[in-house]
PDB file of N, CA and C in Angstrom:
ATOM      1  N   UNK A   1     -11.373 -16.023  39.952  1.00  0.00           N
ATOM      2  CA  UNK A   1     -11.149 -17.199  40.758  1.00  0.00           C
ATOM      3  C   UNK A   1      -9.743 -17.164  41.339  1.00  0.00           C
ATOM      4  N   UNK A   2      -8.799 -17.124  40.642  1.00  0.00           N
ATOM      5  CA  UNK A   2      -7.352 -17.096  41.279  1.00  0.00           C
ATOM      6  C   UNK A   2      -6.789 -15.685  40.812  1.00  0.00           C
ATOM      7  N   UNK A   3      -7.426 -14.323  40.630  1.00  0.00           N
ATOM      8  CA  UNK A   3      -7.066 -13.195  40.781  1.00  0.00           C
ATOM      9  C   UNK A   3      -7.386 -12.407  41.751  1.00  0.00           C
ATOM     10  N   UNK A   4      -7.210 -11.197  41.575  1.00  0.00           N
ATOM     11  CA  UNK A   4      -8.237 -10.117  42.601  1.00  0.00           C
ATOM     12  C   UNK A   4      -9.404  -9.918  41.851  1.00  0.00           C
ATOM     13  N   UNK A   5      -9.754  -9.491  42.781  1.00  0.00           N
ATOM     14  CA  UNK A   5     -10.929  -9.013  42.857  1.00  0.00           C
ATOM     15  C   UNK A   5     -11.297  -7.650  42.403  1.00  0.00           C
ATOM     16  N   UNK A   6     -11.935  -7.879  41.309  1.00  0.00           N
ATOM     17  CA  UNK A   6     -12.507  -6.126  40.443  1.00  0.00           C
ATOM     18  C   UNK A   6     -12.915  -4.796  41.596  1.00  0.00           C
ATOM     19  N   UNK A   7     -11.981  -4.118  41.530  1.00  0.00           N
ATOM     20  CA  UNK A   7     -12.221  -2.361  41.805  1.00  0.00           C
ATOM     21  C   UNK A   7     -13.942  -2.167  41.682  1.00  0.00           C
ATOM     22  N   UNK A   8     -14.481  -1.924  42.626  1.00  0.00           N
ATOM     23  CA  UNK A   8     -15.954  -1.116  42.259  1.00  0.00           C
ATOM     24  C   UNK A   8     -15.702  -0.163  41.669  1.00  0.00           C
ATOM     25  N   UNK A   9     -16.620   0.230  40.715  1.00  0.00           N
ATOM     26  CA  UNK A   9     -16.804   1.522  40.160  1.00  0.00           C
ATOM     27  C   UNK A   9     -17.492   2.589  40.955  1.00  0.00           C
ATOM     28  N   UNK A  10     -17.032   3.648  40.694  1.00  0.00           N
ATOM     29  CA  UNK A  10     -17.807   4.449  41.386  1.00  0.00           C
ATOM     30  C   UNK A  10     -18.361   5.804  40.509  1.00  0.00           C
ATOM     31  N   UNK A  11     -19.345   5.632  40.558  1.00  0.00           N
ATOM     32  CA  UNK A  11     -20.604   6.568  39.480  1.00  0.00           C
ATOM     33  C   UNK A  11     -21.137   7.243  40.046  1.00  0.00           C
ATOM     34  N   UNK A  12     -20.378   7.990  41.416  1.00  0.00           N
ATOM     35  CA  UNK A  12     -20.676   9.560  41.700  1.00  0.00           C
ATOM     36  C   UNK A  12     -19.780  10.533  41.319  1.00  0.00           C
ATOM     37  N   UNK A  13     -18.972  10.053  40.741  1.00  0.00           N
ATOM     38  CA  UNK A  13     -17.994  11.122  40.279  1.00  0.00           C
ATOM     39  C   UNK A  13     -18.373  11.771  38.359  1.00  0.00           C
ATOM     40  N   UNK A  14     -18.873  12.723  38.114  1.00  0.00           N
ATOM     41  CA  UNK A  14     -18.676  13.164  36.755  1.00  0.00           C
ATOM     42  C   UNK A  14     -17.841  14.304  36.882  1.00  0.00           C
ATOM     43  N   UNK A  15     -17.049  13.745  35.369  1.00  0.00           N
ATOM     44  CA  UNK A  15     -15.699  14.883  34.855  1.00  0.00           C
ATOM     45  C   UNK A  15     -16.986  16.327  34.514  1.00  0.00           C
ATOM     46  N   UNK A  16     -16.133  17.521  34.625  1.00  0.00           N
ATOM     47  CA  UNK A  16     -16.439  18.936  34.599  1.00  0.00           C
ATOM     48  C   UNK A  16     -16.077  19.252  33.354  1.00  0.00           C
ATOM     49  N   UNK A  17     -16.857  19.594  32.227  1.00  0.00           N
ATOM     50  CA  UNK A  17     -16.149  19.790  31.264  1.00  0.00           C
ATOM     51  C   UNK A  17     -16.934  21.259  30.699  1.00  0.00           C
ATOM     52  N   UNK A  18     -15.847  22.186  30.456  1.00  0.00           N
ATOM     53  CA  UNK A  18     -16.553  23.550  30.374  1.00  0.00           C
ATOM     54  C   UNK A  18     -17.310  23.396  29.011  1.00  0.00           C
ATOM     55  N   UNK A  19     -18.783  24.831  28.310  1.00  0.00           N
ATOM     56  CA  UNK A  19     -18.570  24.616  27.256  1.00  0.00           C
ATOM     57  C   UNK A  19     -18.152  25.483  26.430  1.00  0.00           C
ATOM     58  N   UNK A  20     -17.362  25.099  25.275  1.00  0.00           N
ATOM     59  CA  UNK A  20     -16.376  25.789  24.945  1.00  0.00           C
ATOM     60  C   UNK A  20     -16.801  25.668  23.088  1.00  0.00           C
ATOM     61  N   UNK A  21     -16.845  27.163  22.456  1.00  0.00           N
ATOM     62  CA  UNK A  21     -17.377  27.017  21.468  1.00  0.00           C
ATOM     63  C   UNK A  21     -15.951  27.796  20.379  1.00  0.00           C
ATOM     64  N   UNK A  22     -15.629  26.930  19.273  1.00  0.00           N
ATOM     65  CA  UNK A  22     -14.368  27.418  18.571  1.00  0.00           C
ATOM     66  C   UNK A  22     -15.291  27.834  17.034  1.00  0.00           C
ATOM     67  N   UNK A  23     -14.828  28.743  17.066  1.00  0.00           N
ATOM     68  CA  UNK A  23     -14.961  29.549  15.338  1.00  0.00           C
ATOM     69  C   UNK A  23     -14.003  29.300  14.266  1.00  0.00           C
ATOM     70  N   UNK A  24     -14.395  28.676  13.604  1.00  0.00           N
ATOM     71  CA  UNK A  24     -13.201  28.854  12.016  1.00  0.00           C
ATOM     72  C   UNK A  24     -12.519  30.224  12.033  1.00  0.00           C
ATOM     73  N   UNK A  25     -11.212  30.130  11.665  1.00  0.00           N
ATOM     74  CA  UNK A  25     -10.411  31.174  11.317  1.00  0.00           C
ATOM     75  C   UNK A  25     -10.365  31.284   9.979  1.00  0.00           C
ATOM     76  N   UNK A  26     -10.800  32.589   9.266  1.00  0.00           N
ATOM     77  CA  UNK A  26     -10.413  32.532   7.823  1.00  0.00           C
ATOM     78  C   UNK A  26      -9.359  32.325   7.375  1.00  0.00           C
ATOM     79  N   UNK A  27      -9.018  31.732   5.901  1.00  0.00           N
ATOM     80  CA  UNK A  27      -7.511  31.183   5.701  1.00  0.00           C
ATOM     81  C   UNK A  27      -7.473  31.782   4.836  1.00  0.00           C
ATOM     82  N   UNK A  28      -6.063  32.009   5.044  1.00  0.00           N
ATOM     83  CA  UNK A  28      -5.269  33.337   4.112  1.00  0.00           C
ATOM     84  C   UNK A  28      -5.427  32.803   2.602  1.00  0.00           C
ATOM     85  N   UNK A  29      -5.534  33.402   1.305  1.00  0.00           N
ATOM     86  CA  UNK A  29      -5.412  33.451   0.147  1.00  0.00           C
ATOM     87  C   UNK A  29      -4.182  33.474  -0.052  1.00  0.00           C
ATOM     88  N   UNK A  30      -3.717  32.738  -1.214  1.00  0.00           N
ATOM     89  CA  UNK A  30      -2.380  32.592  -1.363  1.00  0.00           C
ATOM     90  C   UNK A  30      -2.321  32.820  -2.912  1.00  0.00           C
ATOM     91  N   UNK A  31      -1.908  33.908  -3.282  1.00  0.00           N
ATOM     92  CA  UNK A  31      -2.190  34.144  -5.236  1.00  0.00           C
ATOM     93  C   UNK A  31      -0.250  33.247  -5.289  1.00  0.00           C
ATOM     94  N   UNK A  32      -0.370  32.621  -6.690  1.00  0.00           N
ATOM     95  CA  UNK A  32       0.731  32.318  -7.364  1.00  0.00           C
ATOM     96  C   UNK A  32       1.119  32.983  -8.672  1.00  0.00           C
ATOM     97  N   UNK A  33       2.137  33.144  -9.086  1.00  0.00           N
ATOM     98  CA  UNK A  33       2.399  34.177 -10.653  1.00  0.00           C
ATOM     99  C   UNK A  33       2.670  32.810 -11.501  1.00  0.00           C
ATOM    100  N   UNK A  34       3.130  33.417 -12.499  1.00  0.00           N
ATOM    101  CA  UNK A  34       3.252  32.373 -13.650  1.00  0.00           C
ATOM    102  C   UNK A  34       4.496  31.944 -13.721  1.00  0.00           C
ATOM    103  N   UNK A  35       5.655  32.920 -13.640  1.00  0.00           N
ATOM    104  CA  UNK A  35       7.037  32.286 -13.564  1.00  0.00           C
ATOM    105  C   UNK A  35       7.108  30.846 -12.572  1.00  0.00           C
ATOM    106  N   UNK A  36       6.313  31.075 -11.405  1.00  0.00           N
ATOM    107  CA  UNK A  36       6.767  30.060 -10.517  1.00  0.00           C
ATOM    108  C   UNK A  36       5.666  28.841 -10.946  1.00  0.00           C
ATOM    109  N   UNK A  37       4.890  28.891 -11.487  1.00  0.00           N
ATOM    110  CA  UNK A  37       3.832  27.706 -12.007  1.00  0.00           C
ATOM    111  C   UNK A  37       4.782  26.942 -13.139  1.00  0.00           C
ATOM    112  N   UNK A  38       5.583  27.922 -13.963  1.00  0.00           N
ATOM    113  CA  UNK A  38       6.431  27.444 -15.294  1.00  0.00           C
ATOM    114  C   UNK A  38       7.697  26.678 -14.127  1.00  0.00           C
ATOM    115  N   UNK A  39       7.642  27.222 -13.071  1.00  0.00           N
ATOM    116  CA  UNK A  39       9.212  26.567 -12.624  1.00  0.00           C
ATOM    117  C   UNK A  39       8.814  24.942 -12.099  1.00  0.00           C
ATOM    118  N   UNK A  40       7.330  25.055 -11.602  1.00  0.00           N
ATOM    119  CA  UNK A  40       7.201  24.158 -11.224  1.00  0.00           C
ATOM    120  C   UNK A  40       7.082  22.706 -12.239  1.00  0.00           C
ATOM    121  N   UNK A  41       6.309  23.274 -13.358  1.00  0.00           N
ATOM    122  CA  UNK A  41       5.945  22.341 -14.186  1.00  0.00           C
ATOM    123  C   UNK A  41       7.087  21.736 -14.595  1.00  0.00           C
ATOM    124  N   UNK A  42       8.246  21.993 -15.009  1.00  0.00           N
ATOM    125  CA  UNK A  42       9.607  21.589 -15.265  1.00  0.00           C
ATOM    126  C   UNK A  42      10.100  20.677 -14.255  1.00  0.00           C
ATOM    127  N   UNK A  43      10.121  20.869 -13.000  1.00  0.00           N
ATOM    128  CA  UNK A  43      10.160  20.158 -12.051  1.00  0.00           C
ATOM    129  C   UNK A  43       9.589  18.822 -12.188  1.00  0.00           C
ATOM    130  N   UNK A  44       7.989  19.472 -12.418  1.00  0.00           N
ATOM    131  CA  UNK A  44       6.846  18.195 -12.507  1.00  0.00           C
ATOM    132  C   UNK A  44       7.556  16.987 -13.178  1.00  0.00           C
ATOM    133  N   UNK A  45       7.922  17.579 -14.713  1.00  0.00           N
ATOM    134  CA  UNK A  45       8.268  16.807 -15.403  1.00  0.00           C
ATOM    135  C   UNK A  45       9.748  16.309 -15.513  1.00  0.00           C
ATOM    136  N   UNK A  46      10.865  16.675 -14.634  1.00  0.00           N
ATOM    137  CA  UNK A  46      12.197  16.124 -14.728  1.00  0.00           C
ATOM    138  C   UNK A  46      11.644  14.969 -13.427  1.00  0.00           C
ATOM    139  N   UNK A  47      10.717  15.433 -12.507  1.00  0.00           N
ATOM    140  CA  UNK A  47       9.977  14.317 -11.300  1.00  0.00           C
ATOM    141  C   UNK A  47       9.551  13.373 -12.379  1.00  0.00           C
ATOM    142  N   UNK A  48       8.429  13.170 -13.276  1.00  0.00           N
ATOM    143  CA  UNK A  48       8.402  12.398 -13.420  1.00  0.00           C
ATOM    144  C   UNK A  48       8.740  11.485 -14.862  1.00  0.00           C
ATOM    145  N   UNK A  49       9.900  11.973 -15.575  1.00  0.00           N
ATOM    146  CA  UNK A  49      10.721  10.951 -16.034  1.00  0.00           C
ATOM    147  C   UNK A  49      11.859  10.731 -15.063  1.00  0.00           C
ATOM    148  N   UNK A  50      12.021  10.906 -13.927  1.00  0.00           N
ATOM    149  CA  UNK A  50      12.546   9.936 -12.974  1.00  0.00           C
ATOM    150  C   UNK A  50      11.150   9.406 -12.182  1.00  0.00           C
ATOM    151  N   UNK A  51      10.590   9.622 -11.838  1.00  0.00           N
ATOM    152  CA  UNK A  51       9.389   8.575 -11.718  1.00  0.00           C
ATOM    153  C   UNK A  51       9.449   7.104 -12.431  1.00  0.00           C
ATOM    154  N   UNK A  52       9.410   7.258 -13.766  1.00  0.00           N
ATOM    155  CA  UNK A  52       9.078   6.748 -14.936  1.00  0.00           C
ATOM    156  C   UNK A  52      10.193   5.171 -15.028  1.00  0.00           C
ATOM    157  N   UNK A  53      11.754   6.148 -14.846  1.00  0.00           N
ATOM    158  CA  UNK A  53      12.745   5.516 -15.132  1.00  0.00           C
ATOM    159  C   UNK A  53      12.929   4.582 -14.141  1.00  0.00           C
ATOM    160  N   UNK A  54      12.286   4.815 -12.350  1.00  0.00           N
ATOM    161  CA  UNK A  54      12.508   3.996 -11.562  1.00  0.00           C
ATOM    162  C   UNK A  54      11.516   2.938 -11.488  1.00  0.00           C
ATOM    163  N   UNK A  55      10.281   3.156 -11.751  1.00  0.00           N
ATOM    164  CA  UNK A  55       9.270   2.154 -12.099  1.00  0.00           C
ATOM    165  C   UNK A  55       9.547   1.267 -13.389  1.00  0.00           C
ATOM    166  N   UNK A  56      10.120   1.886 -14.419  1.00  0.00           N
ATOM    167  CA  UNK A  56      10.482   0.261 -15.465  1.00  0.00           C
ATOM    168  C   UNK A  56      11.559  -0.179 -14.749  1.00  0.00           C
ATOM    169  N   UNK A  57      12.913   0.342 -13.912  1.00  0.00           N
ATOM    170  CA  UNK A  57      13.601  -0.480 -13.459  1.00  0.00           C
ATOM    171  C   UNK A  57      12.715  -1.185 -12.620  1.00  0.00           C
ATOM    172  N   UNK A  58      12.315  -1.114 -11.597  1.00  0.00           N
ATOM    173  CA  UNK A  58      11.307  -1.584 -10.685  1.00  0.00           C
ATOM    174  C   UNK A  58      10.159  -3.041 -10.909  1.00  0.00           C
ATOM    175  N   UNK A  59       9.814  -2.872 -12.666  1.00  0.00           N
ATOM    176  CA  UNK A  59       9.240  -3.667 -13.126  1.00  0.00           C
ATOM    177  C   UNK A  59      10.044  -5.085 -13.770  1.00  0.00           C
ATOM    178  N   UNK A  60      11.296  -4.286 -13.890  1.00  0.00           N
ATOM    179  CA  UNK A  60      12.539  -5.676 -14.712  1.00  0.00           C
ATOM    180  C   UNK A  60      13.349  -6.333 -13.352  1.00  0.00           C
ATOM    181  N   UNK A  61      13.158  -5.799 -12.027  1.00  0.00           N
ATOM    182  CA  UNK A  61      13.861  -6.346 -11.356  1.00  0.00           C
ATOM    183  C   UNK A  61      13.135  -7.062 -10.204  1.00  0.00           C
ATOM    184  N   UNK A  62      11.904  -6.479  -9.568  1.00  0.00           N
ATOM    185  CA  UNK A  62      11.366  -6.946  -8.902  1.00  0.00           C
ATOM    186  C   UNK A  62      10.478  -8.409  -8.836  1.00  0.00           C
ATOM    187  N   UNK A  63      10.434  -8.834 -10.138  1.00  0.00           N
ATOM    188  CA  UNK A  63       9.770 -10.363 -10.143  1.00  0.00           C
ATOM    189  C   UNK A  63      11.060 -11.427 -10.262  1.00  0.00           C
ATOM    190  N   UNK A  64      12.522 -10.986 -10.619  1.00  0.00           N
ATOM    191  CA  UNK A  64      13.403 -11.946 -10.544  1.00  0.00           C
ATOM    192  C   UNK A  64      13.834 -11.839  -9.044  1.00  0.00           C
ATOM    193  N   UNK A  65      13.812 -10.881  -8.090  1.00  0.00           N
ATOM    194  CA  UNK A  65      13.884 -11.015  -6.690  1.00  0.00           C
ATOM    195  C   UNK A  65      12.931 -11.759  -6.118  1.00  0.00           C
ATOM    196  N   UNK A  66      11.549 -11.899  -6.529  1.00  0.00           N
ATOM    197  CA  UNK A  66      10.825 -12.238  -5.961  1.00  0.00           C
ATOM    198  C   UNK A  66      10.686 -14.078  -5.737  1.00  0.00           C
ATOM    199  N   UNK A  67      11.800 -14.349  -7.325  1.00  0.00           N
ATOM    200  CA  UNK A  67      12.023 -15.696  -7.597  1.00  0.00           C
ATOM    201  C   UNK A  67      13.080 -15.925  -6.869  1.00  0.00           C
ATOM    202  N   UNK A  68      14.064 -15.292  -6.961  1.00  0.00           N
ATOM    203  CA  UNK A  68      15.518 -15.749  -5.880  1.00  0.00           C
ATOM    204  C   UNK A  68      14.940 -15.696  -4.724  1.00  0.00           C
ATOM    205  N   UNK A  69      14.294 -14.881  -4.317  1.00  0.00           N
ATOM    206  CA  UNK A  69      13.818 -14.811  -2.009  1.00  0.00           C
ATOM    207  C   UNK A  69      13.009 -16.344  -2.238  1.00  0.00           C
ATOM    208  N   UNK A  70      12.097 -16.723  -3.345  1.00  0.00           N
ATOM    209  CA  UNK A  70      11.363 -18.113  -3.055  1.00  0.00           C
ATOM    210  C   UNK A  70      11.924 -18.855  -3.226  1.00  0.00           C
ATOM    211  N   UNK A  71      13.305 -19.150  -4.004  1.00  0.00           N
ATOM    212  CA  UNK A  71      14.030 -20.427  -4.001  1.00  0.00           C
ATOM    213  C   UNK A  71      14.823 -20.100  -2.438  1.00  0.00           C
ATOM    214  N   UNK A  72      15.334 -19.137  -2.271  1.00  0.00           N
ATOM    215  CA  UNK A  72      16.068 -19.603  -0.672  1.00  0.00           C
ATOM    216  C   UNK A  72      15.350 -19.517   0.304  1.00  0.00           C
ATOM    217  N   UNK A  73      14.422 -19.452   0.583  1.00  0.00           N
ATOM    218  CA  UNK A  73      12.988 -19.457   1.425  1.00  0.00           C
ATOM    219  C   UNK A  73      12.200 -21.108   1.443  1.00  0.00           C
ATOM    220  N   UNK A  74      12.511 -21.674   0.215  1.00  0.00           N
ATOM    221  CA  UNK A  74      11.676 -22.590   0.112  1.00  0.00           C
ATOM    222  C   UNK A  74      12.313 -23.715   1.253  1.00  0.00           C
ATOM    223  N   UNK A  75      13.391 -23.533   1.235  1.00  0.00           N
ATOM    224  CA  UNK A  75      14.167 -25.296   2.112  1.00  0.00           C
ATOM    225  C   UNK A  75      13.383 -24.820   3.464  1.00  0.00           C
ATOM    226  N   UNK A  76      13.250 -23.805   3.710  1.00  0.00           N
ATOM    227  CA  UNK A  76      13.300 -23.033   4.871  1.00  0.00           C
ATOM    228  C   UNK A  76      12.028 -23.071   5.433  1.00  0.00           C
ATOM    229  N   UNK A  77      11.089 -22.690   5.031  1.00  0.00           N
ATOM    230  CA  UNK A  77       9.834 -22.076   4.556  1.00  0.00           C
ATOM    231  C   UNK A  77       8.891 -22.393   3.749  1.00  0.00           C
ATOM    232  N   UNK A  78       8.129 -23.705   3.892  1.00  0.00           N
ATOM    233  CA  UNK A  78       8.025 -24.200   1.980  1.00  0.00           C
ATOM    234  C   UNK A  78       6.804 -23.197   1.537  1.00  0.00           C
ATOM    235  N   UNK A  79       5.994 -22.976   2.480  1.00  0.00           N
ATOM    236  CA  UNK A  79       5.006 -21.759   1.937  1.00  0.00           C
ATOM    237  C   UNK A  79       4.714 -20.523   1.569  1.00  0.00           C
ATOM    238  N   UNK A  80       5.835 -19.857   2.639  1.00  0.00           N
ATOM    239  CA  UNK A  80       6.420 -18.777   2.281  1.00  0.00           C
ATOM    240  C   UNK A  80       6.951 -18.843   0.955  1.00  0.00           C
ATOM    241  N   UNK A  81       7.665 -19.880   0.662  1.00  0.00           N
ATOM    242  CA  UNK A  81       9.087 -19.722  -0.276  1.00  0.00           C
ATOM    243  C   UNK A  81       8.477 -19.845  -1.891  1.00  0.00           C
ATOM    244  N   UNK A  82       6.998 -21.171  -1.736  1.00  0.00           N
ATOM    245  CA  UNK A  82       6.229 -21.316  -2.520  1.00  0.00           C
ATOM    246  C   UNK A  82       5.113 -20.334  -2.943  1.00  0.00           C
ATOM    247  N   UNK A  83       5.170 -19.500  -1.842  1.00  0.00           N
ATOM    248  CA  UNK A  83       4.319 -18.075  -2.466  1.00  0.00           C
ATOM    249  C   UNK A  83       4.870 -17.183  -2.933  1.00  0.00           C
ATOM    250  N   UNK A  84       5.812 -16.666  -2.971  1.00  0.00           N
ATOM    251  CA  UNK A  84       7.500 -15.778  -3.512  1.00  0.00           C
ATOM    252  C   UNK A  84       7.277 -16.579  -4.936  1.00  0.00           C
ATOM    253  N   UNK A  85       7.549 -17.677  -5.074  1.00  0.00           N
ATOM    254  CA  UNK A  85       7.878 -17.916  -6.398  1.00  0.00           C
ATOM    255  C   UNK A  85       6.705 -18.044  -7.203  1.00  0.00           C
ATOM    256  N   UNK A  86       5.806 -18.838  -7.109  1.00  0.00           N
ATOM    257  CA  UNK A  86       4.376 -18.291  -7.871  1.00  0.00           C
ATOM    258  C   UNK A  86       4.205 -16.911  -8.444  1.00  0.00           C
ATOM    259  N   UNK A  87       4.276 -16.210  -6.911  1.00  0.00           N
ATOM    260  CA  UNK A  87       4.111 -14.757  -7.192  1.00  0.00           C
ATOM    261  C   UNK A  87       5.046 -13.770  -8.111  1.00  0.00           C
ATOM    262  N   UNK A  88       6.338 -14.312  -8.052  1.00  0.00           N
ATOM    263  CA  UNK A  88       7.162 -13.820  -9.061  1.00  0.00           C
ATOM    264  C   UNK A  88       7.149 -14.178 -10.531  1.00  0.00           C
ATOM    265  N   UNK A  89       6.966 -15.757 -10.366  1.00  0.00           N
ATOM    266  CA  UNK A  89       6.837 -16.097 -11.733  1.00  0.00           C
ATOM    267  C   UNK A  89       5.201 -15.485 -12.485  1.00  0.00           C
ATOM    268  N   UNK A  90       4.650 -15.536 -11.598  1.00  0.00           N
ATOM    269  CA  UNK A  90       3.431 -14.662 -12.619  1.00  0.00           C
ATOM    270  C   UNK A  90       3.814 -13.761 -12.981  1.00  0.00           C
ATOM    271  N   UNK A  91       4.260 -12.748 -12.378  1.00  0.00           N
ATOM    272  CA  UNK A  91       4.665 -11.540 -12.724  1.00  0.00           C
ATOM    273  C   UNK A  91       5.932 -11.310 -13.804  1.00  0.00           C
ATOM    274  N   UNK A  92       6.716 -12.355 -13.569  1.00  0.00           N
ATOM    275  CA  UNK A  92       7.702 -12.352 -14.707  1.00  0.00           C
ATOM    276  C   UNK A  92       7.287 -12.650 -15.695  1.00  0.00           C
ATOM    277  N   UNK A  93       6.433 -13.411 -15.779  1.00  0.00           N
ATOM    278  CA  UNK A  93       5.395 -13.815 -17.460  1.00  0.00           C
ATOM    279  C   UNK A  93       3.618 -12.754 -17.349  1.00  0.00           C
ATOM    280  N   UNK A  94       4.191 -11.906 -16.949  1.00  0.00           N
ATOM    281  CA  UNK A  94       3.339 -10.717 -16.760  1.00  0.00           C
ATOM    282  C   UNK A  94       1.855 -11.478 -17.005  1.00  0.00           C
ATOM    283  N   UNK A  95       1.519 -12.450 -16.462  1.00  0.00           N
ATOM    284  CA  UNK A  95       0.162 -13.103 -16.345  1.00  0.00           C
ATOM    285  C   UNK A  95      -0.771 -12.596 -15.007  1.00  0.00           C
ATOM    286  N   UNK A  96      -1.958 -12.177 -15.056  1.00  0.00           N
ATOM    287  CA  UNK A  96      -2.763 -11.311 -13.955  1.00  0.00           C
ATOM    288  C   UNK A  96      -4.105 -12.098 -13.606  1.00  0.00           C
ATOM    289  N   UNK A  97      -4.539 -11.500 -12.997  1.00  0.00           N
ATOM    290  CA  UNK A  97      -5.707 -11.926 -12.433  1.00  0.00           C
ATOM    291  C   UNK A  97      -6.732 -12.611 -13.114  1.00  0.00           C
ATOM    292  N   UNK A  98      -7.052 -11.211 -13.729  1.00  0.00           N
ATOM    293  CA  UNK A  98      -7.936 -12.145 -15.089  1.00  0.00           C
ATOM    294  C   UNK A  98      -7.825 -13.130 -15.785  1.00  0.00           C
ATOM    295  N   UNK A  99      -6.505 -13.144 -16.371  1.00  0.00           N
ATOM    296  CA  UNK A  99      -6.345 -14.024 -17.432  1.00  0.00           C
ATOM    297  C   UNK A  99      -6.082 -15.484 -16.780  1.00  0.00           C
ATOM    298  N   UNK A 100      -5.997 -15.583 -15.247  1.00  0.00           N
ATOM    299  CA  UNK A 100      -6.349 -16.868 -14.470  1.00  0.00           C
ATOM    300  C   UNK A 100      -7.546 -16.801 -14.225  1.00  0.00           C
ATOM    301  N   UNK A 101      -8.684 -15.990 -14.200  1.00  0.00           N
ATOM    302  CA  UNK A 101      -9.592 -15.930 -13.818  1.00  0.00           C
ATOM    303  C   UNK A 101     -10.539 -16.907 -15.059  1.00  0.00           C
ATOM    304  N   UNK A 102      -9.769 -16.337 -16.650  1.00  0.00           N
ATOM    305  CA  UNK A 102     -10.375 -16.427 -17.783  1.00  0.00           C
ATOM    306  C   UNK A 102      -9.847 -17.884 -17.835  1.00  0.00           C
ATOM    307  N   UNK A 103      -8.887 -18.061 -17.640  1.00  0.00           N
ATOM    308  CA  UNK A 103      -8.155 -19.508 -17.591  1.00  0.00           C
ATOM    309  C   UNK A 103      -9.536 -20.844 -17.048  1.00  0.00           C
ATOM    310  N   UNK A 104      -9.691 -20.813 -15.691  1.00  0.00           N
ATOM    311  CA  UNK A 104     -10.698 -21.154 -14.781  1.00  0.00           C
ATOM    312  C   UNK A 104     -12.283 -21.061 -15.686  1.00  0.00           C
ATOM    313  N   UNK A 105     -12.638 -20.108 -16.258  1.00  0.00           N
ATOM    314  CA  UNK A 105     -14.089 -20.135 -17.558  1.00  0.00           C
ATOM    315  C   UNK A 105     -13.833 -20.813 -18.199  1.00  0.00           C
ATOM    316  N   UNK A 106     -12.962 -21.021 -18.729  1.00  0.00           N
ATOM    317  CA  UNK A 106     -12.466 -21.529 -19.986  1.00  0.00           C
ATOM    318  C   UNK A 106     -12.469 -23.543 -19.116  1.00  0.00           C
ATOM    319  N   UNK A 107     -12.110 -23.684 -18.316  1.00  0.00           N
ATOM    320  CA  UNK A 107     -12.297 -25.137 -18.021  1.00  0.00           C
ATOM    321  C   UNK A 107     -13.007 -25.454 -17.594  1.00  0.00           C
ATOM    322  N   UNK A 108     -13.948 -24.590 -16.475  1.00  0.00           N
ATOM    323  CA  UNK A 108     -15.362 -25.114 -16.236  1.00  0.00           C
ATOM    324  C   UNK A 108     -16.395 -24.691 -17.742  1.00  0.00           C
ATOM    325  N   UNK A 109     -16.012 -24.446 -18.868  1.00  0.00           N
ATOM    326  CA  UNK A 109     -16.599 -24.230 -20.187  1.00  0.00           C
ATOM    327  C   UNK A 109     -16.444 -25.539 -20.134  1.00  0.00           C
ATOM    328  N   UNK A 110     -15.113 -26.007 -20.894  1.00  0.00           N
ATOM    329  CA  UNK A 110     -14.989 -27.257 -21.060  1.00  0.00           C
ATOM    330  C   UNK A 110     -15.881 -28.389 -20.290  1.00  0.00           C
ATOM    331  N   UNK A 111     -15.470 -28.200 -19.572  1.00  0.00           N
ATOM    332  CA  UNK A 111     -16.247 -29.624 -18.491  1.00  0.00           C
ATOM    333  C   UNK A 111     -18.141 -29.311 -18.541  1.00  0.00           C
TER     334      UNK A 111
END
């Protein structure tokens, strides 16, 4: 109504497309020795007790951030700020899904 007006199409034109047939290339075999399997495994494992060490930090710090961003979020933000802190405080009292889930049985039991 207050634009232009649609381009006709035009459906005498088809793209040329050759046909073109590709073969798998065999892939090279790659043998490994044992020294370098032993070098790796050492690796594996200095990886993952630092793995290890950054995930319990990770676990002691990340639900008290999650409580500080929802208190200064909240003046701001009340839903945002109120989902930060829920969400942290569950997690700081390491309470999960279930056990709200089991919470919820447990009162429609009651009732």
């Amino acid at each position: 109504m207050f634009g232009k007006s649609p381009k006709p199409i035009q459906p005498d034109i088809e793209p040329i497309v050759p046909d073109v047939s590709v073969t798998p290339e065999p892939q090279p075999v790659y043998e490994t020795t044992q020294p370098e399997s032993t070098f790796m495994n050492d690796s594996n494992l200095e990886k993952s007790e630092l793995v290890n060490k950054a995930e319990t930090i990770n676990a002691v710090i990340s639900p008290y951030f999650l409580v500080i961003v929802g208190l200064l979020l909240y003046d701001k933000n009340f839903f945002l700020g109120l989902g930060l802190l829920i969400i942290g405080l569950l997690s700081l009292f390491r309470i999960t899904f279930q056990d709200i889930l089991a919470l919820f049985e447990n009162i429609k039991k009651f009732f």
